[in-house]
N, C-alpha and C. Protein backbone atom coordinates (compact mmCIF):
# COMPACT_ATOMS: atom_id res chain seq x y z
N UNK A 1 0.84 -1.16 0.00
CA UNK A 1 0.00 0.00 0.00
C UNK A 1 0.90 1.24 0.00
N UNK A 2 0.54 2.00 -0.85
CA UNK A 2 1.27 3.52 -1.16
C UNK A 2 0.90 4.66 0.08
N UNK A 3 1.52 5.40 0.72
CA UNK A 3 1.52 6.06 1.83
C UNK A 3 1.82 7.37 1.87
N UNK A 4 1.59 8.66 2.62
CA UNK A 4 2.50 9.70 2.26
C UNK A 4 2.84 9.96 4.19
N UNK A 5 3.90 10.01 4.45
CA UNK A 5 4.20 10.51 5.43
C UNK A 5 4.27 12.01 5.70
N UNK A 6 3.90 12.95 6.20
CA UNK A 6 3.10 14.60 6.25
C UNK A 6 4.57 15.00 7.93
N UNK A 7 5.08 15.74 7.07
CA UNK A 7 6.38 16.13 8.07
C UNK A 7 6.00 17.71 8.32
N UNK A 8 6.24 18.46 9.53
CA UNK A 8 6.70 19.76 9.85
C UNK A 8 7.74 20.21 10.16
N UNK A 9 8.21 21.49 9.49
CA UNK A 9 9.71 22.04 9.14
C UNK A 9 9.10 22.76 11.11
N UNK A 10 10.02 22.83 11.96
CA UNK A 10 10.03 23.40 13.20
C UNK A 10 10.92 24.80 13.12
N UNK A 11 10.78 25.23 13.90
CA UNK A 11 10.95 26.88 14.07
C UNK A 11 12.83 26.87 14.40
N UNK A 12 13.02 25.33 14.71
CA UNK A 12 14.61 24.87 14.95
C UNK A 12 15.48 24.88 13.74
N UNK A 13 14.34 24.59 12.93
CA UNK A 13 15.10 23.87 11.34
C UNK A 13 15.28 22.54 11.23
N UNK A 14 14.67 22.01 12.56
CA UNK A 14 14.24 20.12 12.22
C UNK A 14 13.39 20.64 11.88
N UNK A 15 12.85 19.22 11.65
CA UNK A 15 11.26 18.48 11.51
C UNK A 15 10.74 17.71 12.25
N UNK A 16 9.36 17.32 12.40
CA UNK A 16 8.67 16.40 13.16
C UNK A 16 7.34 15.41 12.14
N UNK A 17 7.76 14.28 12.29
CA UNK A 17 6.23 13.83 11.58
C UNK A 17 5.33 14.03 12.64
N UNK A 18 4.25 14.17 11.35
CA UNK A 18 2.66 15.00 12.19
C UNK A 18 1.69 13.44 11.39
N UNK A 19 1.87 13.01 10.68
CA UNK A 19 1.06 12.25 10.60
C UNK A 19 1.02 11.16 9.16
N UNK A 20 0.54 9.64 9.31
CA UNK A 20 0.64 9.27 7.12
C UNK A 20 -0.79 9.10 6.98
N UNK A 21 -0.65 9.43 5.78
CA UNK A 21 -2.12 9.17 5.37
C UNK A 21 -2.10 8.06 4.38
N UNK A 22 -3.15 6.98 3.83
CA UNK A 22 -2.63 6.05 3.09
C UNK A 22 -3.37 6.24 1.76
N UNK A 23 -2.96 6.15 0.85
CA UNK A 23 -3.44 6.27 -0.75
C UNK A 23 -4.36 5.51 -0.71
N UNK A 24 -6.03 6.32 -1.15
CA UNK A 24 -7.02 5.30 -1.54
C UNK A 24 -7.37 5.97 -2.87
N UNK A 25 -7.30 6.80 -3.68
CA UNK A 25 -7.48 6.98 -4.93
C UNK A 25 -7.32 5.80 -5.39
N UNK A 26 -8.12 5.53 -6.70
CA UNK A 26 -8.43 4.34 -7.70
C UNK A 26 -7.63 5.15 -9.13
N UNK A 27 -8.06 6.36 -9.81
CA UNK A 27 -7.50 6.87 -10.56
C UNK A 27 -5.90 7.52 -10.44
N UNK A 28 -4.76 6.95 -10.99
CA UNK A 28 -3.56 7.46 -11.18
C UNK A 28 -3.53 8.82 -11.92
N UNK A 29 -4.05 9.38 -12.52
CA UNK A 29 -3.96 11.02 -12.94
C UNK A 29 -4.41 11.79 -12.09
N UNK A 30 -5.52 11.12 -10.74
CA UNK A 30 -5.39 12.33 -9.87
C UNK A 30 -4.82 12.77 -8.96
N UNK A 31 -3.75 11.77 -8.86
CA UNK A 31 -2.35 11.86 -8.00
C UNK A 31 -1.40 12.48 -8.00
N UNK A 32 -1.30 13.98 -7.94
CA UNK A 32 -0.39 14.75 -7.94
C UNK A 32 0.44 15.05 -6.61
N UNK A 33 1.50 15.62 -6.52
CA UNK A 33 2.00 16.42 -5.83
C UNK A 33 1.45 17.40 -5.01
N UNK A 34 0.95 18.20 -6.03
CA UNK A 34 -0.17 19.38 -5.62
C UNK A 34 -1.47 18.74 -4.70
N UNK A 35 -2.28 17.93 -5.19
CA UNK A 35 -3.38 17.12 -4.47
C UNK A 35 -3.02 16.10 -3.29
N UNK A 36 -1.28 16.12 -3.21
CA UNK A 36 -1.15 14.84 -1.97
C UNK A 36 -0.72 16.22 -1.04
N UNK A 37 -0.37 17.51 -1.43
CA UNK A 37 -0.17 18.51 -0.43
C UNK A 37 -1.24 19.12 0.45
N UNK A 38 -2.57 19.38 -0.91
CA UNK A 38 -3.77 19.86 -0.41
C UNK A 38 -4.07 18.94 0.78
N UNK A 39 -3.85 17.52 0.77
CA UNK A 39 -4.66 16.73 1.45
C UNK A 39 -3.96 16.93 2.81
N UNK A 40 -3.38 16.97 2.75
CA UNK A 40 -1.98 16.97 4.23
C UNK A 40 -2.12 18.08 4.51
N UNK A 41 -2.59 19.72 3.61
CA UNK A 41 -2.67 20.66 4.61
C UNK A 41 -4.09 20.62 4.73
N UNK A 42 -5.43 20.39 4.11
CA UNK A 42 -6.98 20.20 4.97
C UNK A 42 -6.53 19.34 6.28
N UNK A 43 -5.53 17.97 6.58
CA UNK A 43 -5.96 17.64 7.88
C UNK A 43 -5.23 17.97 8.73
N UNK A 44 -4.01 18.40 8.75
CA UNK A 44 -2.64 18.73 9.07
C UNK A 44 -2.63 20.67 9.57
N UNK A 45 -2.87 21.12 8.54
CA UNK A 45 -3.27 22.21 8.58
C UNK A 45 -3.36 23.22 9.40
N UNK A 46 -4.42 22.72 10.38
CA UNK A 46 -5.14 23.10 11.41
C UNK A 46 -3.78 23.30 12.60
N UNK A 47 -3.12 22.56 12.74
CA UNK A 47 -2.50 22.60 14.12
C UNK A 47 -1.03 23.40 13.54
N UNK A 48 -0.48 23.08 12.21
CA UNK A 48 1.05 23.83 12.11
C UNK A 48 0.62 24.96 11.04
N UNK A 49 1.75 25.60 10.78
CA UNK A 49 1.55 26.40 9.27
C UNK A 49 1.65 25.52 8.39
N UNK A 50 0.68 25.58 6.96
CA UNK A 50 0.87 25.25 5.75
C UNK A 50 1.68 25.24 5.25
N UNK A 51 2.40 25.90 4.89
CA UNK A 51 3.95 26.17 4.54
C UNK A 51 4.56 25.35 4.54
N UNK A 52 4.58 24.66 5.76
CA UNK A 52 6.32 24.48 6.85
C UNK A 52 5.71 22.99 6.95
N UNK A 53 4.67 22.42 5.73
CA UNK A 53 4.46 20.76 5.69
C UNK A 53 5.50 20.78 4.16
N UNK A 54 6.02 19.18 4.29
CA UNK A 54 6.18 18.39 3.05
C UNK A 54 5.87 16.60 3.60
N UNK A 55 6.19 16.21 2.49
CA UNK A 55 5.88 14.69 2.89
C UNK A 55 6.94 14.29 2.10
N UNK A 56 6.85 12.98 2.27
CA UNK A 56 7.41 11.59 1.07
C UNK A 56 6.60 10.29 1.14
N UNK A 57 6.71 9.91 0.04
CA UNK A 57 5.92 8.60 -0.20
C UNK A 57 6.60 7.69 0.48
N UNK A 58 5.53 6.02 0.97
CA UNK A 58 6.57 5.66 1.74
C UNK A 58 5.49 4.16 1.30
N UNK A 59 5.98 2.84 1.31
CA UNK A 59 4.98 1.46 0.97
C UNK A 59 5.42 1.29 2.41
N UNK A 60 3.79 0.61 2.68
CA UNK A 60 3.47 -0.32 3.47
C UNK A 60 3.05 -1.53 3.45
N UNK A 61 3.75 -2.84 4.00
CA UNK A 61 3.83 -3.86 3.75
C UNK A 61 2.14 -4.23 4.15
N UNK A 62 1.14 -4.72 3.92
CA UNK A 62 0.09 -4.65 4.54
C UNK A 62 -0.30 -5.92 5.74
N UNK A 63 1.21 -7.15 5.37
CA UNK A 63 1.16 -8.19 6.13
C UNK A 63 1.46 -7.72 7.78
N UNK A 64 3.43 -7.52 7.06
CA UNK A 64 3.88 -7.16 8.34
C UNK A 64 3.43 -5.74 9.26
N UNK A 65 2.79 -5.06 8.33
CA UNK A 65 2.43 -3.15 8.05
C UNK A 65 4.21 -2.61 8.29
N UNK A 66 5.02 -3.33 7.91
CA UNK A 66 6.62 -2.51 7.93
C UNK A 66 6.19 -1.51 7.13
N UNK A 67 6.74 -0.65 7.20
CA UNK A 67 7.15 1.20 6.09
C UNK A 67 8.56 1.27 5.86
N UNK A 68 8.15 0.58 4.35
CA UNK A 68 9.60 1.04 3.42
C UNK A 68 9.56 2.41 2.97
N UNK A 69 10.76 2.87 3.26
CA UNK A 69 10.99 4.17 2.87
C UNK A 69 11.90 4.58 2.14
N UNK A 70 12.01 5.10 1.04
CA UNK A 70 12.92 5.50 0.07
C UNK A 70 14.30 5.44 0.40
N UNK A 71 15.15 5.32 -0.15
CA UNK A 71 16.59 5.45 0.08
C UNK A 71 17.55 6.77 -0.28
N UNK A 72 17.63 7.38 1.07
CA UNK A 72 18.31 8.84 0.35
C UNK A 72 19.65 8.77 -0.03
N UNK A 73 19.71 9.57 -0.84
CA UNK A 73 21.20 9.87 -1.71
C UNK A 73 21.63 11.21 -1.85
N UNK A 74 23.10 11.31 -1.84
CA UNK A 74 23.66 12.43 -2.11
C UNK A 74 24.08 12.07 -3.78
N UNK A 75 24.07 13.57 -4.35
CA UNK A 75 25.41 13.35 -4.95
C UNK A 75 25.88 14.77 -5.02
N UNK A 76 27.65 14.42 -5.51
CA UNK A 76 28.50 15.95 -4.72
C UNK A 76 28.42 16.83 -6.29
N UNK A 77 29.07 18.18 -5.98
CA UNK A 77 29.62 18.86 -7.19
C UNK A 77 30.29 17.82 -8.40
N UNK A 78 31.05 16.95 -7.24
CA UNK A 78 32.54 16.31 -8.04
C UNK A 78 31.73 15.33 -8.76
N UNK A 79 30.81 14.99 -8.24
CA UNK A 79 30.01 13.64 -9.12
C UNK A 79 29.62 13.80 -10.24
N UNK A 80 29.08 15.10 -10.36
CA UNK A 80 28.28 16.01 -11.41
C UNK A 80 29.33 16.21 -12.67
């Protein structure tokens, strides 16, 4: 199952997760960026600034419910 994890940028310059919500759309074109933001700031919204949300997608195993989460990467100037 497809997931978005809904993060807040803090007044520190961390972050905190605030909450995931889990993908139930049936249609793939109405899955934007823009529409997985709206959704995270209608429920999210309310308690932080709008702004200061982002997310990332994240699968959930639905057996174990583990949350795989992307694998971050750098790359340098020199790589480029």
């Amino acid at each position: 199952m497809v997931a978005y994890e809904f993060y807040w940028l803090d007044e520190t310059g961390g972050y905190q997760i605030i909450g995931i919500l889990p993908e139930r759309r049936k249609s793939p074109e109405r899955i934007t960026q823009k529409s997985i933001l709206n959704w995270g700031e209608n429920i999210f919204g309310k308690e932080v600034d709008a702004k200061d949300i982002f997310f990332i997608q994240v699968a959930i195993d639905e057996k174990s419910v583990r949350i795989f989460r992307p694998i971050p990467f750098t790359i340098t100037l020199k790589e480029i």
